[in-house]
C-alpha atoms as a PDB file:
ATOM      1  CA  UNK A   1       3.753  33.224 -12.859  1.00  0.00           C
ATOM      2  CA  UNK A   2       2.800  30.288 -10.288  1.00  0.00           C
ATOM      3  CA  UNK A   3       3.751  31.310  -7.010  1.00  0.00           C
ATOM      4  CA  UNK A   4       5.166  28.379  -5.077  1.00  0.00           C
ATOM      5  CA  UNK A   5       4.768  29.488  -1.472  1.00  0.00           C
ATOM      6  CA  UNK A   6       1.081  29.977  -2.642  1.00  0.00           C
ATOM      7  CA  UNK A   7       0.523  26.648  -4.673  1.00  0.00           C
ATOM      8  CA  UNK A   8       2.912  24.658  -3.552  1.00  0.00           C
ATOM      9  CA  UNK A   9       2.250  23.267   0.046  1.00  0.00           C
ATOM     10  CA  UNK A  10       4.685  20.750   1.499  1.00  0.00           C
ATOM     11  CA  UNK A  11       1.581  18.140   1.147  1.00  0.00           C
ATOM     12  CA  UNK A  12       0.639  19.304  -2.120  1.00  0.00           C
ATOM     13  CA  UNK A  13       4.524  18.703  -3.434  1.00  0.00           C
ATOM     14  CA  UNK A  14       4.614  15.413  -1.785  1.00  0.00           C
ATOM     15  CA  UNK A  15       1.745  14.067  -3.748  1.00  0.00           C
ATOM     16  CA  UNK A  16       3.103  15.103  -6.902  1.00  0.00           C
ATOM     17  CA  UNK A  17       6.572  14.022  -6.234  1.00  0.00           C
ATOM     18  CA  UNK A  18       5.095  10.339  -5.528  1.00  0.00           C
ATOM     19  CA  UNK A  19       2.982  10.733  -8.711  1.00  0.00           C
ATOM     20  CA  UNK A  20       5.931  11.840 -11.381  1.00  0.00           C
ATOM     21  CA  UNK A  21       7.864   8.565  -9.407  1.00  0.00           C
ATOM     22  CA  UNK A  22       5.496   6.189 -10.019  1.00  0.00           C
ATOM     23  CA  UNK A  23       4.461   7.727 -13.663  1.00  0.00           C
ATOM     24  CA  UNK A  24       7.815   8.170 -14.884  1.00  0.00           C
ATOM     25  CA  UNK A  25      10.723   6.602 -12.448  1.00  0.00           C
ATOM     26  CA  UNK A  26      12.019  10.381 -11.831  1.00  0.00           C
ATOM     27  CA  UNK A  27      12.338  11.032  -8.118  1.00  0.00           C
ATOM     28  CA  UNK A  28      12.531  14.073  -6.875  1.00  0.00           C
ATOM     29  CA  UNK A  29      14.229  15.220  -3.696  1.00  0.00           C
ATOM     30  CA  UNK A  30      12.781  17.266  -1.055  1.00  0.00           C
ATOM     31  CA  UNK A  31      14.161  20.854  -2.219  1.00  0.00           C
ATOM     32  CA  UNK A  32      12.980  20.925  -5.672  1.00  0.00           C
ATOM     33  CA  UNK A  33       9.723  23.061  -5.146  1.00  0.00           C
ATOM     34  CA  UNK A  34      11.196  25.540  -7.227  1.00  0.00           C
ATOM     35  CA  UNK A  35      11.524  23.142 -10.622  1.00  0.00           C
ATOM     36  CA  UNK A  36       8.049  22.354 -10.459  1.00  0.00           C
ATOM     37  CA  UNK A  37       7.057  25.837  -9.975  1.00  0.00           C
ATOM     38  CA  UNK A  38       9.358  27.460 -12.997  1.00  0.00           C
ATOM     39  CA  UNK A  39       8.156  24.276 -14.846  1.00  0.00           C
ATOM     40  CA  UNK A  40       4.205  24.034 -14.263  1.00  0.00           C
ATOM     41  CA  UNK A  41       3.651  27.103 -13.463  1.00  0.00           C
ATOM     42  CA  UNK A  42       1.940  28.072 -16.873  1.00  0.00           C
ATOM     43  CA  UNK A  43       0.046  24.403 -16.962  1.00  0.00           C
ATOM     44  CA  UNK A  44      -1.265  25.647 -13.281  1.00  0.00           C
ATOM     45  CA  UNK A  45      -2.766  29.126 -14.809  1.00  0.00           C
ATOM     46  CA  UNK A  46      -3.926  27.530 -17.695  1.00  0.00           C
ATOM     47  CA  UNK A  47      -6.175  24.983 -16.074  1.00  0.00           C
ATOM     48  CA  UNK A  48      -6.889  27.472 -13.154  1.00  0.00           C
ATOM     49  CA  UNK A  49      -5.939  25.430 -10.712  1.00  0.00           C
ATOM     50  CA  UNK A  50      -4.510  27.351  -7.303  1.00  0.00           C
ATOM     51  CA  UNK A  51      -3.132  24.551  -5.611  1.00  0.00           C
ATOM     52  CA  UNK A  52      -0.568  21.542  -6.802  1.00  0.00           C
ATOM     53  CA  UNK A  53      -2.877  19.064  -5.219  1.00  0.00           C
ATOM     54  CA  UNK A  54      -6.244  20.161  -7.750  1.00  0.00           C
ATOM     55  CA  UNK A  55      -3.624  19.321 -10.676  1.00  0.00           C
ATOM     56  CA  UNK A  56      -2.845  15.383  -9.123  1.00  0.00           C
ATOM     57  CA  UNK A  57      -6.019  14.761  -8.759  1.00  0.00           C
ATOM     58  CA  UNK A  58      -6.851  15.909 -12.270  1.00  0.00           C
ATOM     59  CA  UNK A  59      -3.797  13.507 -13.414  1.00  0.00           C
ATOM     60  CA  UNK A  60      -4.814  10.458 -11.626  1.00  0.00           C
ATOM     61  CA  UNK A  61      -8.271  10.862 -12.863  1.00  0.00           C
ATOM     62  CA  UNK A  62      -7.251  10.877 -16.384  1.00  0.00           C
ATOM     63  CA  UNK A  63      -4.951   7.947 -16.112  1.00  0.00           C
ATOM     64  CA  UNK A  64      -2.051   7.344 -17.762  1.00  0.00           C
ATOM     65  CA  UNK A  65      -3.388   7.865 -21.425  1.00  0.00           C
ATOM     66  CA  UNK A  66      -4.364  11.344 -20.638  1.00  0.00           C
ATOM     67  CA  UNK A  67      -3.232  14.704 -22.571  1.00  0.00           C
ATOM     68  CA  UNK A  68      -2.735  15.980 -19.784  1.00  0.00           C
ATOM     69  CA  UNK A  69      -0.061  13.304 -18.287  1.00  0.00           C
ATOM     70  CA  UNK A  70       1.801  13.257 -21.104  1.00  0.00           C
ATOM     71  CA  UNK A  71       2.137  17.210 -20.887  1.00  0.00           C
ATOM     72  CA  UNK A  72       3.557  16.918 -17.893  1.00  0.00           C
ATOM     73  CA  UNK A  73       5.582  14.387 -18.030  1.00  0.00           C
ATOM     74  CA  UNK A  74       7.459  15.950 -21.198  1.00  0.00           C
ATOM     75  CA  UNK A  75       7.607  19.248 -18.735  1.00  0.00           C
ATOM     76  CA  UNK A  76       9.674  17.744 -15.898  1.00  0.00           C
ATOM     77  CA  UNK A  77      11.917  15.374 -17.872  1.00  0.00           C
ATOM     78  CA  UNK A  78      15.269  16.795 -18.171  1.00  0.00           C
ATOM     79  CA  UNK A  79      16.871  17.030 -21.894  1.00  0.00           C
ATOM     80  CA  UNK A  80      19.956  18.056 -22.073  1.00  0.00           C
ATOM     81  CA  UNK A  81      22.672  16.604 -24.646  1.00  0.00           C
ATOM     82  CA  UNK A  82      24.781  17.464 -27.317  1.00  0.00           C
ATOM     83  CA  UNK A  83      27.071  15.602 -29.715  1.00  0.00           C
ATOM     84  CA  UNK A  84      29.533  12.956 -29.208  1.00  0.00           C
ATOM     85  CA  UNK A  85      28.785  13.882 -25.394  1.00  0.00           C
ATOM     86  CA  UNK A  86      32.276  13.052 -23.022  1.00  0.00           C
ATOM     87  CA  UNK A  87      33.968  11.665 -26.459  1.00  0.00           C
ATOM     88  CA  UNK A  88      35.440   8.520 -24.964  1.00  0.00           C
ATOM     89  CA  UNK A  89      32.366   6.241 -24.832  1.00  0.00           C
ATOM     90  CA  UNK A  90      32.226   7.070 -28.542  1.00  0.00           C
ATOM     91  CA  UNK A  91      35.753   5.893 -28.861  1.00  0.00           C
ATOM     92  CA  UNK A  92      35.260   3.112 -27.273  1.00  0.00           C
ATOM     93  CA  UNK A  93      32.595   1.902 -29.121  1.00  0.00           C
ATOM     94  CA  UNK A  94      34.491   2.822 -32.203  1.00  0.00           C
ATOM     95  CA  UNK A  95      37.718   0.820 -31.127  1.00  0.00           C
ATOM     96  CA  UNK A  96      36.828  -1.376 -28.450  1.00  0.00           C
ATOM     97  CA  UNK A  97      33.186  -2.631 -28.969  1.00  0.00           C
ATOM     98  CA  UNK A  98      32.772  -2.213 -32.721  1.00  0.00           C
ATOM     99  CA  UNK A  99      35.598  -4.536 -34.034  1.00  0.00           C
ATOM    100  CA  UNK A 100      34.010  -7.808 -31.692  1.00  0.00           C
ATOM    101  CA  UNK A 101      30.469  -7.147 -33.372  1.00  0.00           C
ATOM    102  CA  UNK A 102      30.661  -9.451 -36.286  1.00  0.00           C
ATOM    103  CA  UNK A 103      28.647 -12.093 -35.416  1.00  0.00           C
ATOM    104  CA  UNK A 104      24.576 -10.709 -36.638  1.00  0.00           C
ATOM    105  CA  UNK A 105      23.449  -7.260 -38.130  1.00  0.00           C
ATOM    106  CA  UNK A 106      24.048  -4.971 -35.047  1.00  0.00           C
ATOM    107  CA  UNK A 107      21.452  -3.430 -32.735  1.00  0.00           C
ATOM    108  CA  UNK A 108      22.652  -0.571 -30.289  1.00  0.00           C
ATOM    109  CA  UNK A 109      19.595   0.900 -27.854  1.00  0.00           C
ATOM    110  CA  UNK A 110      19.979   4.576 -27.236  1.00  0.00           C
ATOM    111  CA  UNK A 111      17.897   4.682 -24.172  1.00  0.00           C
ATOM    112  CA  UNK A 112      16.896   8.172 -23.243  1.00  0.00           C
ATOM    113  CA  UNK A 113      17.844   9.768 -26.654  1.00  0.00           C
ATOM    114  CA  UNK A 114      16.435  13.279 -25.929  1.00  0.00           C
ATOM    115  CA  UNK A 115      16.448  15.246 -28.503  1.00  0.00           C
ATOM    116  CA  UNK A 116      18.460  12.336 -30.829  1.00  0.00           C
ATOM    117  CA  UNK A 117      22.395  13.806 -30.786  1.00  0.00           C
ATOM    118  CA  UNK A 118      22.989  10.067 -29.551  1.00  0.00           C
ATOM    119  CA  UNK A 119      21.519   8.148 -31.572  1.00  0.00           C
ATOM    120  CA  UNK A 120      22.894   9.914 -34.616  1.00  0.00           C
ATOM    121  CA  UNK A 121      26.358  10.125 -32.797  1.00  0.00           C
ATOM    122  CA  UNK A 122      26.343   6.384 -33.059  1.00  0.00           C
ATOM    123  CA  UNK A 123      25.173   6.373 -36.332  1.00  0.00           C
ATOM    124  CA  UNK A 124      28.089   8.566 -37.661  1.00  0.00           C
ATOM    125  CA  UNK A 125      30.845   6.197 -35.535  1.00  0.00           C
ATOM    126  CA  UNK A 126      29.168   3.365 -37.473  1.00  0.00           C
ATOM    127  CA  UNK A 127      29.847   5.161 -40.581  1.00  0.00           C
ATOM    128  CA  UNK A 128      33.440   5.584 -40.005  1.00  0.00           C
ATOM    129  CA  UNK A 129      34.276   2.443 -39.198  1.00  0.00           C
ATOM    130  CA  UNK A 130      32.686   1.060 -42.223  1.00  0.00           C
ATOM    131  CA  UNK A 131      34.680   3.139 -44.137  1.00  0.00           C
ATOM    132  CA  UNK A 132      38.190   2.160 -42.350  1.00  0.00           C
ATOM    133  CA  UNK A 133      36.967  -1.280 -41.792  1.00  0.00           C
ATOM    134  CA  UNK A 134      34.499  -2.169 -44.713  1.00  0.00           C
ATOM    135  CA  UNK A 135      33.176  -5.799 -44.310  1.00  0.00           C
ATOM    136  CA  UNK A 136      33.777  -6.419 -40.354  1.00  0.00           C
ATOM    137  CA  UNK A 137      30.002  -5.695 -39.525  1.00  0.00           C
ATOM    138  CA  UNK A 138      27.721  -7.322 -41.348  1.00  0.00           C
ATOM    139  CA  UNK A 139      24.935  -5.453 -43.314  1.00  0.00           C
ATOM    140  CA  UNK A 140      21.529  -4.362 -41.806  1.00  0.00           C
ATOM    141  CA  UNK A 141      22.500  -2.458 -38.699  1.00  0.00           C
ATOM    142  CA  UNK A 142      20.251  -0.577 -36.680  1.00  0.00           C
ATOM    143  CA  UNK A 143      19.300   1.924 -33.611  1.00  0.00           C
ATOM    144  CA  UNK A 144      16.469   1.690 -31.621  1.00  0.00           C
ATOM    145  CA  UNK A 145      16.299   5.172 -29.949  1.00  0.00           C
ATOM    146  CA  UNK A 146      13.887   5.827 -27.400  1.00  0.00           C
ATOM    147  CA  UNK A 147      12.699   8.733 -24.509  1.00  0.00           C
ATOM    148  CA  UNK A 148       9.430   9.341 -22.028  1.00  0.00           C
ATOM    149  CA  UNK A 149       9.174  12.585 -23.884  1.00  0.00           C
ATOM    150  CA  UNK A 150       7.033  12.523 -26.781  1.00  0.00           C
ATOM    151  CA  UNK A 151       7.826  16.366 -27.750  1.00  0.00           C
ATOM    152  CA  UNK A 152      11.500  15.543 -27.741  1.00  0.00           C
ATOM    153  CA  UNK A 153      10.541  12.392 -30.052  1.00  0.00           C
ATOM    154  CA  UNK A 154       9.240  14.858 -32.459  1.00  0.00           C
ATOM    155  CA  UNK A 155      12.059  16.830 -33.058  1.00  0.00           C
ATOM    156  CA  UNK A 156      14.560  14.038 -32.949  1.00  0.00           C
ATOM    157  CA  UNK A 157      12.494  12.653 -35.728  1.00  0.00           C
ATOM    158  CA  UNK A 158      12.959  15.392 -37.933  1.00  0.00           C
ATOM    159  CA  UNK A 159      16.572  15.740 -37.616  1.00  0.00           C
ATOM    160  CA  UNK A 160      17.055  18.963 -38.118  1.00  0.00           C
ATOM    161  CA  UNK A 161      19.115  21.225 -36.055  1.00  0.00           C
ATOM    162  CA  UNK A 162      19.014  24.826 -35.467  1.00  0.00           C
ATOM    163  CA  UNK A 163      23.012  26.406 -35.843  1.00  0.00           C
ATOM    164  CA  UNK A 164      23.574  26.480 -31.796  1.00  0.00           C
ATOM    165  CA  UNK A 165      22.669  22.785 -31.403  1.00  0.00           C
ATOM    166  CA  UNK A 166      24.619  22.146 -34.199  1.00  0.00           C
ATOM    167  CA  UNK A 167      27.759  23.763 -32.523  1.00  0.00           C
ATOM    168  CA  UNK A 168      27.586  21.729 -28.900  1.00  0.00           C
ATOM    169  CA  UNK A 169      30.468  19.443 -29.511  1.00  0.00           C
ATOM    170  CA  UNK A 170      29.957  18.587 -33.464  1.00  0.00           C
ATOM    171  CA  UNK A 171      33.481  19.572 -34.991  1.00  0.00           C
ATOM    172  CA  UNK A 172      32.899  21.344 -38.659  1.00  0.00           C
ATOM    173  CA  UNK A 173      34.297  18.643 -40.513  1.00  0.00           C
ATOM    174  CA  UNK A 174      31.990  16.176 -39.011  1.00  0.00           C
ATOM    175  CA  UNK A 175      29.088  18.833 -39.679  1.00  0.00           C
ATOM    176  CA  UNK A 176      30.243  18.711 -43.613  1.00  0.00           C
ATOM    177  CA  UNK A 177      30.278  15.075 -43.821  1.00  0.00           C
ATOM    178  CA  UNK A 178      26.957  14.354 -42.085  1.00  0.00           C
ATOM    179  CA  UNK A 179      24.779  16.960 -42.676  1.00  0.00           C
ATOM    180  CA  UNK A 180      22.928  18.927 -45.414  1.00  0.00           C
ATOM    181  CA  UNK A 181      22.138  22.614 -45.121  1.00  0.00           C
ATOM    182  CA  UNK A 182      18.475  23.480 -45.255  1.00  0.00           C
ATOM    183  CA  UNK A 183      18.526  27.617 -44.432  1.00  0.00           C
ATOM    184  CA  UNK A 184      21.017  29.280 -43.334  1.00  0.00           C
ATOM    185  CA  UNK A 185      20.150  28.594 -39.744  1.00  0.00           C
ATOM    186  CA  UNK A 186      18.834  24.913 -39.929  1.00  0.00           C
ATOM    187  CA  UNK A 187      20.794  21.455 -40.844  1.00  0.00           C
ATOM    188  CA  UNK A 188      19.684  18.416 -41.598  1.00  0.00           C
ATOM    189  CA  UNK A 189      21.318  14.741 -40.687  1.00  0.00           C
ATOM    190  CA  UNK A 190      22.272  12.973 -43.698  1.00  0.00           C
ATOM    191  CA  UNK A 191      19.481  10.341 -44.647  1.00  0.00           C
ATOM    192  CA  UNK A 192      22.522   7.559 -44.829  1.00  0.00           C
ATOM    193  CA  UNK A 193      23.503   8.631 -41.101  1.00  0.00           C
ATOM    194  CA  UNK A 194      19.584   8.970 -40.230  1.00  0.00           C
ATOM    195  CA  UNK A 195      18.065   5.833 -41.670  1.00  0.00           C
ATOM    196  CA  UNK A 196      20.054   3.657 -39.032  1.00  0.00           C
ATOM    197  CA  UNK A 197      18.034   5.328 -36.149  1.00  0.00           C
ATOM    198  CA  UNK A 198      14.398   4.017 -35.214  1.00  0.00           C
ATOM    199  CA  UNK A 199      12.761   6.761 -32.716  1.00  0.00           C
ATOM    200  CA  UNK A 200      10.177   5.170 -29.949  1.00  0.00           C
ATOM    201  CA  UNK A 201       8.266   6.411 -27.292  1.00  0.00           C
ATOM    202  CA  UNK A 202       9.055   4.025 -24.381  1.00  0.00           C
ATOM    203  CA  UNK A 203       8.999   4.698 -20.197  1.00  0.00           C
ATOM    204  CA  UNK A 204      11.997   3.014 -18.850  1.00  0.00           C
ATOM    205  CA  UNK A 205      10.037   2.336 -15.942  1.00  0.00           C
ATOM    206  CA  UNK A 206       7.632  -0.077 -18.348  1.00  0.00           C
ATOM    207  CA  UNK A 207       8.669  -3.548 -19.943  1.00  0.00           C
ATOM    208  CA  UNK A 208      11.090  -3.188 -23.023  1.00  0.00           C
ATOM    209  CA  UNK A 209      11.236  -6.482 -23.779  1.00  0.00           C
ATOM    210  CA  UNK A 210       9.572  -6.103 -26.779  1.00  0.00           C
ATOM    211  CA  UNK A 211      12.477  -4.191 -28.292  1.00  0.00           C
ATOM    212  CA  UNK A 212      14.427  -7.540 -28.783  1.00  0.00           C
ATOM    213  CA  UNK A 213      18.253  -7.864 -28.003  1.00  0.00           C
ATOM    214  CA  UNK A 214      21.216  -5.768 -28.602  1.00  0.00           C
ATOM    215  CA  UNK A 215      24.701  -5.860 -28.604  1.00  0.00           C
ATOM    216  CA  UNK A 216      25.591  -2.457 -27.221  1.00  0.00           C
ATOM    217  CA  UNK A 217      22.995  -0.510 -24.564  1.00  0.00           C
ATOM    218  CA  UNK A 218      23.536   3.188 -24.296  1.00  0.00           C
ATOM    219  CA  UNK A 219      22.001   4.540 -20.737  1.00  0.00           C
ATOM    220  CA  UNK A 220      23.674   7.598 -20.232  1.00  0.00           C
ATOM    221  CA  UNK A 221      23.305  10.503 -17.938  1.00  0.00           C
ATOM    222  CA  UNK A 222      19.211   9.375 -17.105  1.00  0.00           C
ATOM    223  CA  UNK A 223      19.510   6.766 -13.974  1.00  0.00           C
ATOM    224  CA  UNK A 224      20.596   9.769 -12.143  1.00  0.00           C
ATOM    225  CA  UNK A 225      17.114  10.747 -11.847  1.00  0.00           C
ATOM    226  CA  UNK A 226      16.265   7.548 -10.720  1.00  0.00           C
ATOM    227  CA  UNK A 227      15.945   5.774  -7.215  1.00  0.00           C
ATOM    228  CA  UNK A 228      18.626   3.140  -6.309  1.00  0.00           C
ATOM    229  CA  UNK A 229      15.727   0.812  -6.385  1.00  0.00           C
ATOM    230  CA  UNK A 230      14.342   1.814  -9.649  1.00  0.00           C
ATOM    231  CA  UNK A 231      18.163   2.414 -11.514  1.00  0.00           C
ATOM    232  CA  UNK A 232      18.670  -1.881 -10.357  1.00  0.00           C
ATOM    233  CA  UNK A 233      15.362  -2.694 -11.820  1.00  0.00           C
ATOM    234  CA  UNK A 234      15.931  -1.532 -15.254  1.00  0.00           C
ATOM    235  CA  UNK A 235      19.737  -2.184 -15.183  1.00  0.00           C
ATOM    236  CA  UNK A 236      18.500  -6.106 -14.315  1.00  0.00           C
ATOM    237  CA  UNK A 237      15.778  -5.912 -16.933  1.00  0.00           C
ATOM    238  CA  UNK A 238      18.553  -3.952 -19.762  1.00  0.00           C
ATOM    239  CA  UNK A 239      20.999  -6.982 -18.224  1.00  0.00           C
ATOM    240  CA  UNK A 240      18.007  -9.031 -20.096  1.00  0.00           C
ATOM    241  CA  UNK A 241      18.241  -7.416 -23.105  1.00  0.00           C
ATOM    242  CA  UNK A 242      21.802  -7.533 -24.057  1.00  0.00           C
ATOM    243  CA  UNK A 243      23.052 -10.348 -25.943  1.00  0.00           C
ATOM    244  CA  UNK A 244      25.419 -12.240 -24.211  1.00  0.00           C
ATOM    245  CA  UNK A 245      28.944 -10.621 -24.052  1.00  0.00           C
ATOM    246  CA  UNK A 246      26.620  -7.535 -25.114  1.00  0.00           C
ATOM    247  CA  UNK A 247      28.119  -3.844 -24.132  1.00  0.00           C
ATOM    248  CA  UNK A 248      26.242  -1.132 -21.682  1.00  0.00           C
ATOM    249  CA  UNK A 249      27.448   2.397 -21.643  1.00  0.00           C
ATOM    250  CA  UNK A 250      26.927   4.685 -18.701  1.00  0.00           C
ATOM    251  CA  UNK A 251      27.287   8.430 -18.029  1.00  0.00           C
ATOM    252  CA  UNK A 252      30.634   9.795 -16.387  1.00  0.00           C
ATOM    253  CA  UNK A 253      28.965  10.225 -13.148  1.00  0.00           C
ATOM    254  CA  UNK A 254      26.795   6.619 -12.940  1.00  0.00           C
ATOM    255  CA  UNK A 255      28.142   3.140 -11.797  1.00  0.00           C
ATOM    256  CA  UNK A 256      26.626  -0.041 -11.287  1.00  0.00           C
ATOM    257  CA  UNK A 257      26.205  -0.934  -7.655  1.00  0.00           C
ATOM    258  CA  UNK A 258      24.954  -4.529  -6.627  1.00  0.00           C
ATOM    259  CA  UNK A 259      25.130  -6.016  -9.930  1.00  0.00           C
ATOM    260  CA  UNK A 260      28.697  -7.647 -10.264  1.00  0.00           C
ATOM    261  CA  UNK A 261      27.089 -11.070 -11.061  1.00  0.00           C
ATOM    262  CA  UNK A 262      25.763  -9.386 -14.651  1.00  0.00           C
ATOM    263  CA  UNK A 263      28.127  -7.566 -15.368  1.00  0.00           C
ATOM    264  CA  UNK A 264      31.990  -7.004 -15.551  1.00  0.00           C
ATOM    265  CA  UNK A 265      33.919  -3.668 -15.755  1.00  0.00           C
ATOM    266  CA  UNK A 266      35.826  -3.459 -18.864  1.00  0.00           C
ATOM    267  CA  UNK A 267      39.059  -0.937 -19.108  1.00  0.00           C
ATOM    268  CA  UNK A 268      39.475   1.203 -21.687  1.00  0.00           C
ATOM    269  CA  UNK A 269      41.703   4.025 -20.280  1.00  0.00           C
ATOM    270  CA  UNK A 270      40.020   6.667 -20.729  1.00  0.00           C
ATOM    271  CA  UNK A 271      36.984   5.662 -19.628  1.00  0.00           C
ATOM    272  CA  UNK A 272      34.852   2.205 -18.651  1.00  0.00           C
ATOM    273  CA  UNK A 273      32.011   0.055 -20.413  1.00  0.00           C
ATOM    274  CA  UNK A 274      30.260  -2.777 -18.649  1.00  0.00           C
ATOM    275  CA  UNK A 275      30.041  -6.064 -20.647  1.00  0.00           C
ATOM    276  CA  UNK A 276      27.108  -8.469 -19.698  1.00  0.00           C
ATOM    277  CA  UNK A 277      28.276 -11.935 -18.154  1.00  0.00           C
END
């Protein structure tokens, strides 16, 4: 295993930590040494390389269509999730947000979908409220899911979960009614729950505008990795891509800061959403 006191040089972690920002948007802060040792450690030995600094020079030779970027990239992004994560946003969308969208097929953006509990979350809120509300939305809707980590893409993809993913925060009757057993260890999404969700391999970092507009923008629990000048970027540029009126869902522990002329806080005790101006 990579030794960081060896490898890792203040100079050497500097580098890198201005590489992964400009790469991927994630900054990290000056005490994380040890992340990038438990998590490149093995990509170190493999290539041979003793020092941090012989591996950024190897990545900003290959540019940003390189193997070898997109390996580490997928290494140092953070996925954790599970389903219906927090519960209220979900509610809120269900009660609040859903009901108003009746104008044009809806489009929700589940921006940093990991490994795709969100996306398919939504997905299964949309099918209840079709089924208590039939006719409200109008046919065609659909979710544009997208991460940085093209690994996580694949599995989201297949949606297929192993018994212990299915078990973070799915309730059984909910596991019944949207899933199909494949072993006895492995369940699949149903495809009427699964053909809603669109997977994509975007950088949030990069221009989206090619996704088109939504009504409803989930951005949950990933700005936190961001810098406050990064984090107002992309809120501006997801500002952009909401439909006017259009709904943006943050994580419990995120808030918009400087951006009161987009957006307005809206209510829902429990829990906020931010509707675009």
């Amino acid at each position: 295993m990579l030794s960081s006191s060896n490898a890792i040089t203040p100079a050497g972690y500097e580098r890198f930590r201005k590489y992964l920002q400009k790469e991927s948007g994630i900054s990290l802060s000056d005490n994380k040494q040890y992340l990038v040792a438990s998590r490149l450690g093995k990509i170190l030995e493999r290539e041979n390389y003793t020092k941090l600094e012989s591996l950024v020079d190897a990545l900003e030779r290959g540019g940003r269509s390189s193997k070898l970027r997109e390996e580490i990239i997928n290494a140092m992004t953070t996925n954790e999730t599970l389903w219906f994560r927090d519960a209220h946003p979900f509610k809120i969308l269900k009660e609040v947000v859903l009901p108003q969208c009746d104008k044009r097929p809806l489009r929700i953006w589940s921006a940093a979908s990991s490994t795709g509990q969100e996306p398919y979350s939504i997905s299964m809120v949309i099918d209840e409220f079709k089924q208590a509300r039939p006719g409200v939305l109008k046919p065609g809707e659909k979710i544009i899911a997208t991460d940085i980590c093209t690994n996580i893409l694949k599995h989201a993809k297949q949606a297929e979960y192993d018994s212990l993913a299915i078990a973070r925060g799915l309730s059984p009757e909910n596991q019944k009614r949207y899933f199909d057993k494949v072993t006895d260890a492995v369940w699949k999404v149903k495809p009427n729950v699964s053909a809603r969700v669109e997977f994509k391999h975007l950088n949030l970092i990069d221009s989206f505008s090619s996704l088109g507009k939504f009504d409803v923008i989930f951005c949950r629990n990933v700005l936190i990795y961001f810098t406050a000048e990064t984090k107002l970027d992309i809120l501006t540029r997801m500002h952009a891509s909401l439909n006017p009126g259009g709904y943006l869902f943050l994580g419990g522990s995120e808030a918009l800061s400087g951006l009161s002329s987009l957006f307005e806080i809206v209510q829902c005790h429990p829990g906020i959403v931010y509707r675009a101006k």
